[in-house]
Protein backbone atom coordinates (compact mmCIF):
# COMPACT_ATOMS: atom_id res chain seq x y z
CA UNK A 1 -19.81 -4.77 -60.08
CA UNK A 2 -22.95 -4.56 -57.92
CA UNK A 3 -23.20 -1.72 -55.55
CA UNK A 4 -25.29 -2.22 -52.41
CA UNK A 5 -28.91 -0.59 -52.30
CA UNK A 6 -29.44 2.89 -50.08
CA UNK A 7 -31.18 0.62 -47.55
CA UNK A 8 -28.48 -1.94 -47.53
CA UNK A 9 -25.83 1.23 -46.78
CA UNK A 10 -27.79 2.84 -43.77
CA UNK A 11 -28.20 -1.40 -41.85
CA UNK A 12 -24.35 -1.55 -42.48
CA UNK A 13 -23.80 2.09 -41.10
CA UNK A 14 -25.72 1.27 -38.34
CA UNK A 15 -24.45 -2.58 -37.50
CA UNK A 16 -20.89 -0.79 -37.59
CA UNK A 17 -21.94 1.90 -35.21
CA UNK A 18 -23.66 -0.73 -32.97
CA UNK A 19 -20.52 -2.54 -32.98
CA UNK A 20 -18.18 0.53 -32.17
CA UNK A 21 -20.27 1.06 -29.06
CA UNK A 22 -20.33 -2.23 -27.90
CA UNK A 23 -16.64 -2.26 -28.24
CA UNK A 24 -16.53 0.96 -26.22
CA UNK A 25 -18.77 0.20 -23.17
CA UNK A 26 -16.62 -3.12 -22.97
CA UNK A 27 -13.65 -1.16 -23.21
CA UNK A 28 -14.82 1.60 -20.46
CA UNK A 29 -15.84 -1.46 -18.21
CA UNK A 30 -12.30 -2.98 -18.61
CA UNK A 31 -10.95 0.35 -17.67
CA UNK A 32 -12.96 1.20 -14.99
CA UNK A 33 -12.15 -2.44 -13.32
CA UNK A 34 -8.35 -2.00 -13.50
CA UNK A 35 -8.98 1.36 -12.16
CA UNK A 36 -11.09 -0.38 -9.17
CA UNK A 37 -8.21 -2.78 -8.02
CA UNK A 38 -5.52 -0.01 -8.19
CA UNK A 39 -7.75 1.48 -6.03
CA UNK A 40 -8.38 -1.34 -3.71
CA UNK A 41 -4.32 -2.08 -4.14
CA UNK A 42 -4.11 1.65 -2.41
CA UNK A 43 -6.68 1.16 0.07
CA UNK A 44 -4.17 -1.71 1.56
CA UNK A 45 -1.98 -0.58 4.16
CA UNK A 46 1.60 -1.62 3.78
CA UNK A 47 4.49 -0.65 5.99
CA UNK A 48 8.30 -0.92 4.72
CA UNK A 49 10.49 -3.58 6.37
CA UNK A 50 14.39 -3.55 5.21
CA UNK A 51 13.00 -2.68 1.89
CA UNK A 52 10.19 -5.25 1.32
CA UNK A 53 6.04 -3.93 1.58
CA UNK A 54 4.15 -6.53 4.71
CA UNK A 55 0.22 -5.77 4.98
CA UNK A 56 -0.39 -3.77 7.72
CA UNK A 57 -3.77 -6.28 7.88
CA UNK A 58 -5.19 -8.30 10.88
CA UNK A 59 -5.44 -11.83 10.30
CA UNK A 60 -9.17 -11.70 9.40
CA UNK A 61 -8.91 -8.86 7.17
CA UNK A 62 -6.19 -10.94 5.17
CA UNK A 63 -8.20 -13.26 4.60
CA UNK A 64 -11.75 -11.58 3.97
CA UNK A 65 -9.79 -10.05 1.30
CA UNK A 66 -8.60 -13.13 0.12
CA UNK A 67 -11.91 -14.91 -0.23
CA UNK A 68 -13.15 -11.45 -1.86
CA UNK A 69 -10.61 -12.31 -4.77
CA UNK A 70 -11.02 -16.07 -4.32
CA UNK A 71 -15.05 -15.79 -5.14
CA UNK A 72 -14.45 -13.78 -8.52
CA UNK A 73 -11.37 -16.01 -9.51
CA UNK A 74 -9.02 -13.26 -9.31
CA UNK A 75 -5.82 -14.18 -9.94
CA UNK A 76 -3.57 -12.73 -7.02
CA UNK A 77 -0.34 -13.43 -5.39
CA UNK A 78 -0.51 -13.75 -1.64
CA UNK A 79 3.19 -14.51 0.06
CA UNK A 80 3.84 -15.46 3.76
CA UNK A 81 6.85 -13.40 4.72
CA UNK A 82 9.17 -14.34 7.35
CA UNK A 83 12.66 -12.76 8.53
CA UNK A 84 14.02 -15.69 5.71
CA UNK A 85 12.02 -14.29 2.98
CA UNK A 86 12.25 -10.45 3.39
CA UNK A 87 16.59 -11.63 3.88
CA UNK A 88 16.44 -13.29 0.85
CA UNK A 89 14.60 -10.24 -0.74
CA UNK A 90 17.32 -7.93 0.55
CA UNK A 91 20.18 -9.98 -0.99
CA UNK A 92 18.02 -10.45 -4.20
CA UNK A 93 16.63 -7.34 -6.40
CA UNK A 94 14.98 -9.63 -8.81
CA UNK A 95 12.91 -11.87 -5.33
CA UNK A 96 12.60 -8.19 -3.94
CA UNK A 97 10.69 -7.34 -7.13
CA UNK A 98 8.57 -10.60 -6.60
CA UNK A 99 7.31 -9.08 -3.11
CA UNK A 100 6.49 -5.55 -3.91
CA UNK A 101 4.47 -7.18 -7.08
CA UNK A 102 2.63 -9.01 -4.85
CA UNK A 103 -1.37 -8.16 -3.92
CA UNK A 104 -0.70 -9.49 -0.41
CA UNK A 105 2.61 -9.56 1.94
CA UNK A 106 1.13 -11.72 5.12
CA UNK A 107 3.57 -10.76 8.21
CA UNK A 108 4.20 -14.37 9.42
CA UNK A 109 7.19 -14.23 12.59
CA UNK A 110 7.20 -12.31 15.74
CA UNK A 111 10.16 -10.20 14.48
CA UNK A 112 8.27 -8.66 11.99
CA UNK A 113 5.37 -8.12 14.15
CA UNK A 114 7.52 -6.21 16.61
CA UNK A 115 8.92 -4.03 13.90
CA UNK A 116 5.34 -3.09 12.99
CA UNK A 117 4.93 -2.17 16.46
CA UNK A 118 7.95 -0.10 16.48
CA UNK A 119 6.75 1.49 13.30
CA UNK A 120 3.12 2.80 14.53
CA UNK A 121 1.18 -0.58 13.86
CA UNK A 122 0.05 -1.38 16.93
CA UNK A 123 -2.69 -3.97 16.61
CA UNK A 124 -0.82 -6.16 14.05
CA UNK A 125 -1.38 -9.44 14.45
CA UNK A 126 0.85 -12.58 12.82
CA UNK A 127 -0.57 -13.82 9.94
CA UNK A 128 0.62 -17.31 9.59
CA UNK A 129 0.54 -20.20 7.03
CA UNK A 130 -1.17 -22.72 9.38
CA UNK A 131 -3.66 -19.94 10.50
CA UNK A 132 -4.12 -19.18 7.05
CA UNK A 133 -5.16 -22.67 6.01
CA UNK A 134 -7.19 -23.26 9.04
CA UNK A 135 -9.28 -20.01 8.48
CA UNK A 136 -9.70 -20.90 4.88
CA UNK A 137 -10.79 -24.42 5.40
CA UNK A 138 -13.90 -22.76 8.05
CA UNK A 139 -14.80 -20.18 6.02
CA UNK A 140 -14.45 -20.74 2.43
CA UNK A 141 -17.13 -23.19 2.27
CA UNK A 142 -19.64 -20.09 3.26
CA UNK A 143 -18.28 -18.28 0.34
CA UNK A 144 -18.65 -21.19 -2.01
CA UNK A 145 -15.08 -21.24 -2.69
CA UNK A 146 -12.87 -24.08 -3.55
CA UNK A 147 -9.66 -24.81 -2.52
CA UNK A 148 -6.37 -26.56 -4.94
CA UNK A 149 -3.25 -28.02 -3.32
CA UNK A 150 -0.23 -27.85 -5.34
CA UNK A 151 3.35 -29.22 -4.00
CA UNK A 152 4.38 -31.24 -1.41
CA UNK A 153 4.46 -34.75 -1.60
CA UNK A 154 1.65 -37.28 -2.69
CA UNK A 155 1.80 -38.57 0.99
CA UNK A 156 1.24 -35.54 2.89
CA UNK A 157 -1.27 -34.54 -0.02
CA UNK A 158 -3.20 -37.50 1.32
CA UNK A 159 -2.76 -36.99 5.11
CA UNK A 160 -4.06 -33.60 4.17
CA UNK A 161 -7.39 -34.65 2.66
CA UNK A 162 -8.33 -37.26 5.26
CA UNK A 163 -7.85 -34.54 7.87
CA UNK A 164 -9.53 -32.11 6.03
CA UNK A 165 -12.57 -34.50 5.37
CA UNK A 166 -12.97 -35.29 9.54
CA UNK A 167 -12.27 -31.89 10.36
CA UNK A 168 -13.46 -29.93 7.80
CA UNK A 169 -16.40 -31.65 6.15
CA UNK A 170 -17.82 -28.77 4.32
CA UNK A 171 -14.74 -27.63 2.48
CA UNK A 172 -14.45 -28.39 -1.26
CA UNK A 173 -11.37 -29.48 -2.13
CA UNK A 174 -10.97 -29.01 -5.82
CA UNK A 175 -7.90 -31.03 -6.85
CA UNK A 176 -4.04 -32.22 -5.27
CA UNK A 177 -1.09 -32.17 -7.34
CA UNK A 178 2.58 -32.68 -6.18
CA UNK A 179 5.20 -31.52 -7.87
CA UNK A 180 8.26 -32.75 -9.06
CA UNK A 181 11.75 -31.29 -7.18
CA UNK A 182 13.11 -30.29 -11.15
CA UNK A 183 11.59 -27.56 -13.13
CA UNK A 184 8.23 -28.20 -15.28
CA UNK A 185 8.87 -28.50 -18.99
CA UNK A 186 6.29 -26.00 -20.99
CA UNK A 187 4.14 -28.69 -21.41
CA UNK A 188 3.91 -30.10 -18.07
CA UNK A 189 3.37 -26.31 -17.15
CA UNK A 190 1.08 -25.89 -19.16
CA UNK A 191 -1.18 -29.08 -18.42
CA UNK A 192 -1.47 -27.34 -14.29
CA UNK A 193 -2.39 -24.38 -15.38
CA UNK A 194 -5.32 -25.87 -17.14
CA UNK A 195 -5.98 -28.23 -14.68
CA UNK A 196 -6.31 -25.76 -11.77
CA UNK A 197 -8.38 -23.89 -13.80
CA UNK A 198 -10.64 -26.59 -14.90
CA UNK A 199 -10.71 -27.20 -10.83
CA UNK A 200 -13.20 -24.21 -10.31
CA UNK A 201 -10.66 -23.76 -7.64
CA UNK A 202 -10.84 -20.12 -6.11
CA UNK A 203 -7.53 -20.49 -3.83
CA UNK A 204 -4.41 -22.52 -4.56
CA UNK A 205 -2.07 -23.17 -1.53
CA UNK A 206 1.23 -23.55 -2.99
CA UNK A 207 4.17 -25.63 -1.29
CA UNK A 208 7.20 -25.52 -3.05
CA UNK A 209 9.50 -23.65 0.09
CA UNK A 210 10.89 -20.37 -0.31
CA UNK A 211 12.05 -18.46 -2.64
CA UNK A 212 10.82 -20.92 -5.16
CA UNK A 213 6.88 -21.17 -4.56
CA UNK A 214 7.09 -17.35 -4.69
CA UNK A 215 8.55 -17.23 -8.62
CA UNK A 216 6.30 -19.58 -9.08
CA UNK A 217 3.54 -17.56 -8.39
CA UNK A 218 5.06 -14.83 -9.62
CA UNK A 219 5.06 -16.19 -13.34
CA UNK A 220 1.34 -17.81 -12.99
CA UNK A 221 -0.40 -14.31 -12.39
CA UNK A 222 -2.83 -13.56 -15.20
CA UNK A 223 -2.28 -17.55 -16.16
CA UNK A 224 -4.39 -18.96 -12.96
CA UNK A 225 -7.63 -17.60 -12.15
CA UNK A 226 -7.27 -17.80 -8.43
CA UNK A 227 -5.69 -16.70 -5.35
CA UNK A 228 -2.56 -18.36 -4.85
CA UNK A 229 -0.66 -18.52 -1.60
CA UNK A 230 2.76 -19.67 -0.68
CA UNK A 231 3.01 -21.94 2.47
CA UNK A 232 6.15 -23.17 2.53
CA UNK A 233 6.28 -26.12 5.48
CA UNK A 234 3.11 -25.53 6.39
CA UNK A 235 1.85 -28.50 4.75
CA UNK A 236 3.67 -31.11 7.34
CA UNK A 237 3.02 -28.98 10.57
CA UNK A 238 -0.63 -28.94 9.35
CA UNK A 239 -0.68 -32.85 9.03
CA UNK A 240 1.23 -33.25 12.26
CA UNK A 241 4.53 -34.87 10.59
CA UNK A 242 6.38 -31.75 12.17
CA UNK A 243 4.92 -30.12 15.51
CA UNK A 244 3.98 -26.84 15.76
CA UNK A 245 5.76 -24.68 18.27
CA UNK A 246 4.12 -24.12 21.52
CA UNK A 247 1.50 -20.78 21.93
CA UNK A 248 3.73 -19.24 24.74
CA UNK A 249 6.76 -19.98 22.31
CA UNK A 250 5.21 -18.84 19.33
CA UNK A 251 4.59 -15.71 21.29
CA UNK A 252 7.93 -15.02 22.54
CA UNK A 253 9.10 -15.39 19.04
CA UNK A 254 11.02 -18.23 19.46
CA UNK A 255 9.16 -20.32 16.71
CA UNK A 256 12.39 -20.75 15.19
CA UNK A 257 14.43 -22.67 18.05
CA UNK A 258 11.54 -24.87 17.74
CA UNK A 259 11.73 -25.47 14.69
CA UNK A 260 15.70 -25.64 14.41
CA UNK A 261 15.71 -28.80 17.32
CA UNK A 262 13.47 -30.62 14.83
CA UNK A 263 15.27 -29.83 11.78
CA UNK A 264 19.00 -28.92 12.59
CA UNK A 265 20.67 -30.15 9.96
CA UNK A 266 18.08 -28.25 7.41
CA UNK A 267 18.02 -25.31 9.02
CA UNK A 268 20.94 -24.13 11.24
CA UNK A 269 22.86 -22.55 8.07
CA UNK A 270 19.71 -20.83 6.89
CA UNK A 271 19.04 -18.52 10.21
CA UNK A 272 22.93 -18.68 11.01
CA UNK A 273 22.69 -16.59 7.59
CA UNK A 274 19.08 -14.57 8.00
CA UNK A 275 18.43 -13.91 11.49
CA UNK A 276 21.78 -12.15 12.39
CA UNK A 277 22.15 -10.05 9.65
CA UNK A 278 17.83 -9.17 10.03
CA UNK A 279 18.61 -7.94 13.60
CA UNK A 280 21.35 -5.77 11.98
CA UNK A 281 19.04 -4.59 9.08
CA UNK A 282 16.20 -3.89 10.89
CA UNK A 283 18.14 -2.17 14.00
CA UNK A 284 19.33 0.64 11.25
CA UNK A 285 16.08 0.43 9.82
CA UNK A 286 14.58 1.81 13.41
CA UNK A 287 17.35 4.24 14.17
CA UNK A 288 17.46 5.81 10.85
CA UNK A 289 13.63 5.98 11.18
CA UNK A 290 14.44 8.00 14.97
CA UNK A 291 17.28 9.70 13.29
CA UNK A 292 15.07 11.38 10.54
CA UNK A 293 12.07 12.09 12.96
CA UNK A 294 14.70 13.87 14.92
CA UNK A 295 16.14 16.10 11.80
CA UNK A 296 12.99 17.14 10.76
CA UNK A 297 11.75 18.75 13.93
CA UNK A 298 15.04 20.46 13.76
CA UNK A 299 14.37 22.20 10.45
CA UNK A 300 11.30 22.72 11.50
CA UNK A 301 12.16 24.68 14.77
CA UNK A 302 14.98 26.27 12.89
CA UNK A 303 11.85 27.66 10.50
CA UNK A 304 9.91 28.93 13.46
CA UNK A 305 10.05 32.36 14.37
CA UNK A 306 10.71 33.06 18.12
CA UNK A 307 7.24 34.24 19.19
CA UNK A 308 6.34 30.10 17.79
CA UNK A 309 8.62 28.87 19.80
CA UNK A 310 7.71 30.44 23.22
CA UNK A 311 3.83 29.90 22.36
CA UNK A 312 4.82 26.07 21.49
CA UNK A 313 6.58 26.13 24.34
């Protein structure tokens, strides 16, 4: 048996210890950026709406943040919530979970607006899908940042490019890929993933309609390095095949009438289902909220000794 030479020993000792080190400063950097986007997960403002967490973010915050990610290829969930999505949520703990593990909850829908308002969030504005998508195409190109499309239909793909190519010259559009109506097998899965990835893409704007593009995302976090937002029918307004409600409309919140005259027969069961029972939600939501307010500066009087009283008085 040959036994290594006293020189041989103390380059071994040493390689190890190198090695150990290395490991550790990669270990305390790993740390220390996990410990960063908790922080930066904290730092965003949420408010509580019948149980689901909306950004309390202007539109351009929302979507300096989202570039921020998009330029590291951070892969983040960004979902457009409307008073169908946080009902859905409500009925549904396992979609509620979906939300509150999201990195961004866009307010999209004058209702929730409004309950912002009522809740101390005065300069909300609505984040929307086709504002999101029309701020992204202007400003991602400064921050080098390329954009996928996944969903949809090859058509509207294609309507999509050519408008983004006359109106948008500067954006990079990394790749387009429908999908089909029936779930991906593993290996179809597995082939987008890869392909997005390969894309250099930095933001992928998902249209697969809701609750569905939202699992989706949901279960590519960590898989796909890039932001990825849910748009729902944003896609078609965008390209013109559906028309987008009217400012003053949009502003009155009556987005949805809108959009129910050019889609009855899609949508009259789904806000015959949401919007009522919303309007019921978030009405408790806003008197419990008074309610509470109320009972607490009762204890609190109740705790104050009468010489407080007449000096608050």
């Amino acid at each position: 048996m040959n036994f290594p030479e006293e020189g041989n020993k103390d380059q071994l000792t040493t390689h190890k210890t190198h090695n150990l080190q290395t490991y550790l400063h990669a270990q305390t950097l790993n740390n220390q950026a996990l410990k960063d986007r908790k922080i930066l997960k904290l730092r965003i403002p949420i408010v509580n709406i019948i149980g689901s967490p909306i950004t309390a973010l202007p539109l351009n915050a929302q979507i300096k943040t989202i570039l921020e990610w998009a330029s590291n290829y951070e892969s983040k969930v960004v979902c457009v919530a409307n008073v169908h999505m946080l009902v859905e949520a409500y009925l549904c703990s396992e979609f509620s979970l979906v939300l509150k593990n999201a990195d961004l909850v866009a307010p999209d829908g004058m209702p929730l607006i409004w309950m912002m308002k009522l809740m101390g969030v005065h300069r909300q504005d609505r984040v929307a899908g086709m504002d999101i998508i029309l701020s992204l195409s202007q400003l991602a190109p400064q921050r080098n940042v390329n954009v996928f499309f996944l969903g949809s239909q090859e058509v509207i793909l294609q309507k999509i490019k050519v408008k983004l190519e006359q109106e948008f010259p500067h954006l990079k559009i990394a790749g387009m890929e429908p999908l089909p109506f029936r779930p991906l097998t593993p290996t179809e899965d597995e082939v987008i993933i890869q392909k997005i990835n390969a894309s250099g893409a930095g933001v992928v704007l998902v249209s697969l309609g809701c609750p569905k593009q939202e699992y989706w995302m949901d279960q590519h976090k960590e898989k796909i390095k890039a932001v990825m937002i849910g748009l729902g029918g944003a896609f078609p307004v965008f390209v013109g095949i559906h028309r987008r409600a009217p400012f003053w409309m949009r502003n009155l919140g009556l987005e949805w009438f809108y959009r129910l005259i050019q889609e009855p027969q899609r949508l009259w069961l789904r806000y015959w289902n949401t919007i009522p029972l919303f309007l019921w939600l978030a009405l408790r939501q806003l008197l419990n909220s008074v309610f509470s307010i109320r009972r607490v500066r009762i204890q609190v009087e109740r705790r104050q000794s009468p010489n407080d009283r007449n000096q608050n008085r």
